[in-house]
Every structure is written in structure tokens, then in C-alpha cells.
Protein backbone atom coordinates (compact mmCIF):
# COMPACT_ATOMS: atom_id res chain seq x y z
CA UNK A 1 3.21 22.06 5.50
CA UNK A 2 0.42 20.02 4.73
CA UNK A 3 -3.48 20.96 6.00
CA UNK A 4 -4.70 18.37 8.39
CA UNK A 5 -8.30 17.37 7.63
CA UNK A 6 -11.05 15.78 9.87
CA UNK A 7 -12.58 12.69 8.32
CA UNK A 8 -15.50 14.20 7.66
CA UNK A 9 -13.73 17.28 5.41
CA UNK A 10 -12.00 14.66 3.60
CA UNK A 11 -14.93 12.70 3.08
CA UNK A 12 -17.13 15.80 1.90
CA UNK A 13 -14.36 16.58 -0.48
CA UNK A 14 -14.61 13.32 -1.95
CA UNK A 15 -18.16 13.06 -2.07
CA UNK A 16 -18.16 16.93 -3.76
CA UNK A 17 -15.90 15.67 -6.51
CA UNK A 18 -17.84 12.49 -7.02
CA UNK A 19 -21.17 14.58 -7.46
CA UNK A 20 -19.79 16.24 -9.69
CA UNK A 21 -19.19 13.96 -12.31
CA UNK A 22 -15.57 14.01 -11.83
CA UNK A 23 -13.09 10.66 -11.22
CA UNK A 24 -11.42 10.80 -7.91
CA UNK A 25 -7.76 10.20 -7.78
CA UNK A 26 -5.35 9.12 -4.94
CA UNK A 27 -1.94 9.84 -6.01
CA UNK A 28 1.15 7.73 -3.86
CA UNK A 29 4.17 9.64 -3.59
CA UNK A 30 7.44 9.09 -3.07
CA UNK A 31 9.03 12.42 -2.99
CA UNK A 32 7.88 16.24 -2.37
CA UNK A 33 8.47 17.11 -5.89
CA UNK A 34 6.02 14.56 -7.08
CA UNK A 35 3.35 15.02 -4.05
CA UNK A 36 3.85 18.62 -5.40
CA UNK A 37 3.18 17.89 -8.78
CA UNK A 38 0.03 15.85 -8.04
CA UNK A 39 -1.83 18.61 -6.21
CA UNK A 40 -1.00 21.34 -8.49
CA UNK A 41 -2.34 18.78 -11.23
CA UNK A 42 -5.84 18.40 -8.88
CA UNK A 43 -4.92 14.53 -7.28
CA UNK A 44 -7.81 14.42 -4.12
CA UNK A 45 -5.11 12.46 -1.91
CA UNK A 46 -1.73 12.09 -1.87
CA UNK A 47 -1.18 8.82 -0.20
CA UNK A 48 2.81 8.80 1.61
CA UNK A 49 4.24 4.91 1.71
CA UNK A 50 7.19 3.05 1.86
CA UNK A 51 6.78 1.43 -1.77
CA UNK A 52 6.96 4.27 -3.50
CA UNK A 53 10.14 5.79 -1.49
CA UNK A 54 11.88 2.67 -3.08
CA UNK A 55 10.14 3.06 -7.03
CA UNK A 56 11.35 6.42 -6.37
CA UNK A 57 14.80 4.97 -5.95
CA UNK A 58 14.95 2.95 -9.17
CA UNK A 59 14.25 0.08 -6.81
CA UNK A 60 11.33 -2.81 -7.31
CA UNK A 61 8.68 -1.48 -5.04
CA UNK A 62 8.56 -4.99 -3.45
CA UNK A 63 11.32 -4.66 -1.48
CA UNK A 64 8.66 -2.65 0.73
CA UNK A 65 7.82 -6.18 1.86
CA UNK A 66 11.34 -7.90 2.67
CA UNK A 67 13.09 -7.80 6.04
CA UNK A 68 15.73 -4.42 5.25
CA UNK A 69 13.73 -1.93 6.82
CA UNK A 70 11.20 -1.02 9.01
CA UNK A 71 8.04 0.43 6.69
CA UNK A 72 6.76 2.97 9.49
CA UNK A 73 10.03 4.59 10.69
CA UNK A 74 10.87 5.31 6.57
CA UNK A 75 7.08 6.78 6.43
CA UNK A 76 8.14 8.82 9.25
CA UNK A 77 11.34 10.43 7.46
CA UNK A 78 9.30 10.68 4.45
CA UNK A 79 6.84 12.50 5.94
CA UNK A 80 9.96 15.25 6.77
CA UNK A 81 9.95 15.13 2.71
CA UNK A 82 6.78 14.96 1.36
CA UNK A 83 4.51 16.73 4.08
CA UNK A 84 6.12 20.30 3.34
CA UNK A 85 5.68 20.23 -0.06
CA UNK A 86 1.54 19.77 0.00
CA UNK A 87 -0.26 22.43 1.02
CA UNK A 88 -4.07 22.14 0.56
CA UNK A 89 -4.70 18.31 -0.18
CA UNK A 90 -5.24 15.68 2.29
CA UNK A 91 -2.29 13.37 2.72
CA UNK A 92 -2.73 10.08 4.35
CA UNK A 93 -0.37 7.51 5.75
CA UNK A 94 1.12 3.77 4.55
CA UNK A 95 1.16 2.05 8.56
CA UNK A 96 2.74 -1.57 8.29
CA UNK A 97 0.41 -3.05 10.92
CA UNK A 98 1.98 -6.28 11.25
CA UNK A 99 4.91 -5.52 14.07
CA UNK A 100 3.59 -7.32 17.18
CA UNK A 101 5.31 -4.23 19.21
CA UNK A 102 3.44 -1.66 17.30
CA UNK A 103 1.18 0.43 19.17
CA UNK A 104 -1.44 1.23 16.89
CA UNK A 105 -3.19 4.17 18.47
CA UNK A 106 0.23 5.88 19.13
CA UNK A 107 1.40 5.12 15.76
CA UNK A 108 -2.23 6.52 14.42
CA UNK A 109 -1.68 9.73 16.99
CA UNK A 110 1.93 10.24 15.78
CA UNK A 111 0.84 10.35 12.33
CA UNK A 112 -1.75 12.50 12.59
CA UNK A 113 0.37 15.55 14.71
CA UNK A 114 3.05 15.39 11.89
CA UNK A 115 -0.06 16.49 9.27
CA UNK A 116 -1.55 13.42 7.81
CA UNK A 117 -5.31 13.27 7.42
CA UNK A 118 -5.86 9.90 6.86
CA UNK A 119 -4.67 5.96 7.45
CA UNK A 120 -3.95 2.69 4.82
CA UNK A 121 -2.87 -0.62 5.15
CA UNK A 122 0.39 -0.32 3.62
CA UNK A 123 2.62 -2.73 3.38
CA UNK A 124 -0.04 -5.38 3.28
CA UNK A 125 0.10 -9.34 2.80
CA UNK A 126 -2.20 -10.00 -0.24
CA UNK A 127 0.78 -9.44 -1.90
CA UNK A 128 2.48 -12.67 -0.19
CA UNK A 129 0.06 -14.91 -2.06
CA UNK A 130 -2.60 -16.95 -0.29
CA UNK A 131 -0.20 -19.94 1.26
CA UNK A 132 2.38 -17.45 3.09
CA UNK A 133 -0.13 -15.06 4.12
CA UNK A 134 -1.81 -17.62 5.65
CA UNK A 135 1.03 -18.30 7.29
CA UNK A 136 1.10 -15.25 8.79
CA UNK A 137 -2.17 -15.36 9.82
CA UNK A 138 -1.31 -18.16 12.45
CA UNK A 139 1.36 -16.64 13.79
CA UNK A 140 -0.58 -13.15 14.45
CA UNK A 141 0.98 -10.95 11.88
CA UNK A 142 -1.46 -11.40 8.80
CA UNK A 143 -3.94 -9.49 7.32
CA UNK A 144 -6.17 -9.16 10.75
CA UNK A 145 -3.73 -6.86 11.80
CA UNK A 146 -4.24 -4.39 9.25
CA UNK A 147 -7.86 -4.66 9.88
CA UNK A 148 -6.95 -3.94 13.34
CA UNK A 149 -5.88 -1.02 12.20
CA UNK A 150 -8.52 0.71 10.19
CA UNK A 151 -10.79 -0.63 12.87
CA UNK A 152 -8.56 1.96 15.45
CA UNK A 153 -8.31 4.64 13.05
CA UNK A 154 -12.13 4.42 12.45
CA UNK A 155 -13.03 4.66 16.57
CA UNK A 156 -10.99 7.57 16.80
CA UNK A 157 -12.83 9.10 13.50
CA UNK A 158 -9.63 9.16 11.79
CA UNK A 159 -10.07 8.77 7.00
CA UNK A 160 -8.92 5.23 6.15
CA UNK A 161 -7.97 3.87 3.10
CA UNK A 162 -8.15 0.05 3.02
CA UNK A 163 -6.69 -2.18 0.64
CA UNK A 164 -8.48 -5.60 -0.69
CA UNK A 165 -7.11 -8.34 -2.89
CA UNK A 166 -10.49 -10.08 -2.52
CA UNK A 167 -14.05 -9.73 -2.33
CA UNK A 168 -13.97 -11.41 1.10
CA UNK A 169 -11.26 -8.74 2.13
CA UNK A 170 -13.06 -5.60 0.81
CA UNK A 171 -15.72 -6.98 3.05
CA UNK A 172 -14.30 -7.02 6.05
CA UNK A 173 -12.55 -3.85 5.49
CA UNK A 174 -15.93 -2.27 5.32
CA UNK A 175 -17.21 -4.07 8.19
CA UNK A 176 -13.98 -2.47 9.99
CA UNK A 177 -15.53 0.94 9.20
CA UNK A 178 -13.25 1.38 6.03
CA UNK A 179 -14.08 4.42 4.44
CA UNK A 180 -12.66 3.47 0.70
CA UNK A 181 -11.79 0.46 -0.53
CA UNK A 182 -8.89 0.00 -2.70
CA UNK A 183 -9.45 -2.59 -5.35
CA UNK A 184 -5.87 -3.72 -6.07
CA UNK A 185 -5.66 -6.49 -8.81
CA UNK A 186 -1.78 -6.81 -7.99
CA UNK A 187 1.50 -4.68 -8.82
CA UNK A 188 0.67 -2.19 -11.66
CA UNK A 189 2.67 -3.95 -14.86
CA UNK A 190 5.41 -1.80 -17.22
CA UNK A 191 8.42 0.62 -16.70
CA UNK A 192 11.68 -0.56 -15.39
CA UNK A 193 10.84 -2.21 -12.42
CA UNK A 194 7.15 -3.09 -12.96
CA UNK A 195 5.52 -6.48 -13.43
CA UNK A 196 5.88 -8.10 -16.27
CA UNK A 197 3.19 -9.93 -16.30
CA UNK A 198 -0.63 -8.94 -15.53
CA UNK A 199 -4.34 -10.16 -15.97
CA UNK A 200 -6.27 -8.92 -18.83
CA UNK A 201 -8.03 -5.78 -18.36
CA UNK A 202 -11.63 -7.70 -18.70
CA UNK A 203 -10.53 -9.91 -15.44
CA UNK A 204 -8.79 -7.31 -13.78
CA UNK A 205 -12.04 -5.61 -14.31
CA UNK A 206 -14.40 -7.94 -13.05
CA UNK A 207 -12.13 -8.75 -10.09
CA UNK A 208 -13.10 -4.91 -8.90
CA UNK A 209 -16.36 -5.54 -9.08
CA UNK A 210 -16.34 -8.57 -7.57
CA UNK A 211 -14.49 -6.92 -4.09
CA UNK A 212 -16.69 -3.58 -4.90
CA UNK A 213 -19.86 -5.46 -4.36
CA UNK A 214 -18.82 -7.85 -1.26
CA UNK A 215 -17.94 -4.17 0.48
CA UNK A 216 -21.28 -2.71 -0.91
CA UNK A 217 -23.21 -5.47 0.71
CA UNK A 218 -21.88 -4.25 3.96
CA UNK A 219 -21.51 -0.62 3.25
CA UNK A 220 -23.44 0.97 0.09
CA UNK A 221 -21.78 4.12 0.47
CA UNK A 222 -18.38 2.81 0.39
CA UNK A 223 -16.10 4.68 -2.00
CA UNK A 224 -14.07 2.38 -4.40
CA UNK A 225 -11.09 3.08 -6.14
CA UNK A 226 -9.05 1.03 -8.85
CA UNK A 227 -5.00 0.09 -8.68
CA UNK A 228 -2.79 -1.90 -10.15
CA UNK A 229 -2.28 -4.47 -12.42
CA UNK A 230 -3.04 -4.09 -15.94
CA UNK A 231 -4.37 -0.67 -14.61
CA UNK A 232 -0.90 1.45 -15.92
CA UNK A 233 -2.08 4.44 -17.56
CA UNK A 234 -5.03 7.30 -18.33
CA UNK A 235 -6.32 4.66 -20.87
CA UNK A 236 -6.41 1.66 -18.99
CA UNK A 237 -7.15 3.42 -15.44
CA UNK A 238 -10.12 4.99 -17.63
CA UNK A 239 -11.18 1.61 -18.57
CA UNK A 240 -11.21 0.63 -14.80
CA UNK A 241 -14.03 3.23 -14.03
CA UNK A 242 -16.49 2.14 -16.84
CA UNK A 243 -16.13 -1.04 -16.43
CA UNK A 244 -16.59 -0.90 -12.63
CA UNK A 245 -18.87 1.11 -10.32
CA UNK A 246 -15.66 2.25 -8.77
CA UNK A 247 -15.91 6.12 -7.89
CA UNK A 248 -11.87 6.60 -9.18
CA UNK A 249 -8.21 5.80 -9.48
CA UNK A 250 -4.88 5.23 -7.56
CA UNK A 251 -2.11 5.82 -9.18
CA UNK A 252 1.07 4.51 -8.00
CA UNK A 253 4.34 3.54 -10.62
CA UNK A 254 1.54 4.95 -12.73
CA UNK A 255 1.41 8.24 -11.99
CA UNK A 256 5.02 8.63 -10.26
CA UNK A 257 7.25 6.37 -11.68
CA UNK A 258 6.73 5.32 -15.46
CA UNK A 259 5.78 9.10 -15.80
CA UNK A 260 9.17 10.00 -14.54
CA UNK A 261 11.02 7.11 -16.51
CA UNK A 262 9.67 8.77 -19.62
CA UNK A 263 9.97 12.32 -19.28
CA UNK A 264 13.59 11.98 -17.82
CA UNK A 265 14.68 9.63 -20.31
CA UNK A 266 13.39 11.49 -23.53
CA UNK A 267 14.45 15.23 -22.29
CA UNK A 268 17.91 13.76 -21.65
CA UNK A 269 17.81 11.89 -25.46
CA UNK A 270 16.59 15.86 -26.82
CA UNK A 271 19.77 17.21 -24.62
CA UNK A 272 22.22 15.38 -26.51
CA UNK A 273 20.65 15.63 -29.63
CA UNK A 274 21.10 19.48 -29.38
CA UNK A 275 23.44 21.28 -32.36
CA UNK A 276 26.87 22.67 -31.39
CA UNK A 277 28.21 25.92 -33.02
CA UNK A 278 31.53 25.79 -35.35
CA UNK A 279 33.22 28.17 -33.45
């Protein structure tokens, strides 16, 4: 079963990588195999959220954000998956803030006795575009509520992860006590069920450094990580962290799903391309 960490041990992890010269990387997995995988490869966090159950599933991970299922009880059964399988690397939860009946602090508390070390905003509205989210806003269900939430986690000294579409959002994720920002340019492009369309890496780019500085200006020792968009691969993800003063990487379809789409597909292609005997 997976450790459980304080904040601060995560944190001095982090910071003990970052010292050293070395990327950080917060993997998001969707099964135990693959949460596996990622620590015996050296991933810093494994992050446990209902998108990547349904990438995992051959499924667009957008459906994470339509009306078919409620995000926190499938983190919970994941968490019956996933959370055996690590066994010395912080894990931290995707909580869908945005249910009017959730109690945060219980939800936070639940989390936390099952073995996760840590909190994110995940599902979150950026993805909605500016004109629904709004939307959502005035009715009470936008993106205050998952500041709500790393606001909780924070008082009760609990590692958050908080996602920002936009310099004003990494902003007031800091100001909520945010402990690393999560840069995310949009849904990481490619694969089978990836966007097809994303910004250029140069404007992807400067977008993180745009949202790294507003949460600088309220927190300079903010860590900052990279996702999505044109940000796909070693190469590109690589090209994230110097262009950027972003301390590392989260991988997503990046490092679960195209990976798997690949390897699976080509070891099946050298399986049938195998020679049969005469006799």
C-alpha cells in the first residue's frame, strides 16, 4: 500500500530533487500497473484522477467532465487499484470540488486515511471555456470551489496540487496556499483520443510563464510544473522546462496513454509477424 507523507516530507522531497539539478515529474495514473511503472521509473508523484481512469479505457479523457459519473466516488474505487501498487512515492488525489453537497474536509480526511499524501483540483472548469465557466461561477459551482478546496487542504497542512489555465488563476491558487502550480495550456494533443489541435510550443510556452509569474508575485517559492497541450512527449515536455522557469513536468496521455498505444500496438504487429515452422 502506498506511504502516506506529511506535506512537509513531500515538499522536502521535491525541493531535494529540484536542488539537485534534476526535473520533477508528476505522473497521473489510471491503473496500478502504470502507477507501478512510474515509480519504479523515479516519477516524484503519482497523481490518481478520474481522467485518466477513462484514457485508460480507450475513452476521451473529457468525459471526466460530463454528467455519467460522479468524479470522487470513481477516485475512491481507483484508489482500491492504484494505491496498492505504489509503495514509496507520494500519491495525491483528483477531488471534483464543484458538488454543492460535498463536504470538503471529510472528503480531504477520507482521502487521506485510504493513503494519499496530497490534494488537486481535478476535474476543473478551465476546461469549459471562459463563457460556461462563468456560468458556473454564478450559480456556485465554478472555479471558487476548487479554490475552496486547496484553501481546506492547506489549513489542515495537507500537499496540494493546483491547476491554472491563467495567470489570474495561478494567482489565486497561490494566494489559497497552493503548494505547486500546474501550468496546463489545455488537453495534451496526439494518440487516439487526444486533441487534435494545440498552440505552438512558443505560445504554449509563454502562456507558463505568464501563470508562473502571476503565482510568483504572490508566492516566490511556488513550485511550477508544465502539462498539456503541445506538451506530448520527452522532447516537447523538455522544451517546456527551458523555456519556462517551471521546476518540472506532468505527464498525463503523455506518459500513460500514447506510451501504451505504442508499445501495445507495435509488440502485437512483431507477434504476428513471427515465422511458423513447416511441420
Amino acid at each position: 500500500m502506498a506511504k502516506s507523507f506529511t506535506r512537509r516530507q513531500v515538499l522536502e522531497r521535491l525541493r531535494k530533487e529540484s536542488d539537485a539539478g534534476r526535473p520533477l515529474l508528476m505522473f497521473g495514473a489510471g491503473t496500478g500497473l502504470t502507477a507501478r511503472c512510474a515509480e519504479l521509473g523515479g516519477a516524484d508523484i503519482i497523481a490518481v484522477y478520474s481522467t485518466a481512469y477513462y484514457r485508460m479505457q480507450a475513452q476521451p479523457s473529457l468525459l471526466a467532465w460530463l454528467p455519467y459519473e460522479n468524479a470522487n466516488e470513481l477516485v475512491i474505487r481507483m484508489a482500491a487499484e492504484v494505491l496498492p501498487a505504489v509503495k514509496e512515492t507520494p500519491c495525491i488525489a483528483g477531488v471534483g470540488a464543484h458538488d454543492p453537497r460535498l463536504d470538503m474536509e471529510a472528503i480531504i480526511d477520507r482521502l487521506l486515511g485510504m493513503g494519499f499524501s496530497g490534494i488537486t483540483n481535478e476535474p476543473f472548469v478551465g476546461i469549459y471555456g471562459s463563457e460556461f465557466a462563468a456560468q458556473l461561477e454564478a450559480a456556485g459551482l465554478g472555479f471558487s470551489r476548487e479554490v475552496e478546496l486547496i484553501k481546506t487542504a492547506h489549513e489542515k497542512d495537507v500537499f496540494t496540487v493546483a491547476w491554472a489555465f491563467t495567470p489570474e488563476e495561478g494567482r489565486v491558487m497561490a494566494a489559497a496556499g497552493a503548494d505547486v502550480i500546474g501550468a496546463i495550456v489545455g488537453v495534451t494533443a496526439g494518440g487516439l483520443t487526444g486533441a487534435k489541435k494545440a498552440q505552438t510550443l512558443e505560445e504554449a510556452a509563454r502562456q507558463v510563464r505568464e501563470i508562473s509569474r502571476a503565482a510568483r508575485e504572490v508566492n516566490p517559492e511556488i513550485i511550477v510544473l508544465t502539462h498539456g497541450g503541445p506538451f506530448k512527449d520527452v522532447e516537447t515536455a523538455e522544451y517546456s522546462l527551458l523555456h519556462t522557469d517551471a521546476a518540472g513536468y506532468a505527464s498525463g496521455s503523455s506518459g500513460e496513454r500514447m506510451p501504451t498505444e505504442t508499445a501495445v500496438t507495435e509488440i502485437t504487429r512483431r507477434y504476428k509477424r513471427m515465422k511458423k515452422g513447416s511441420g
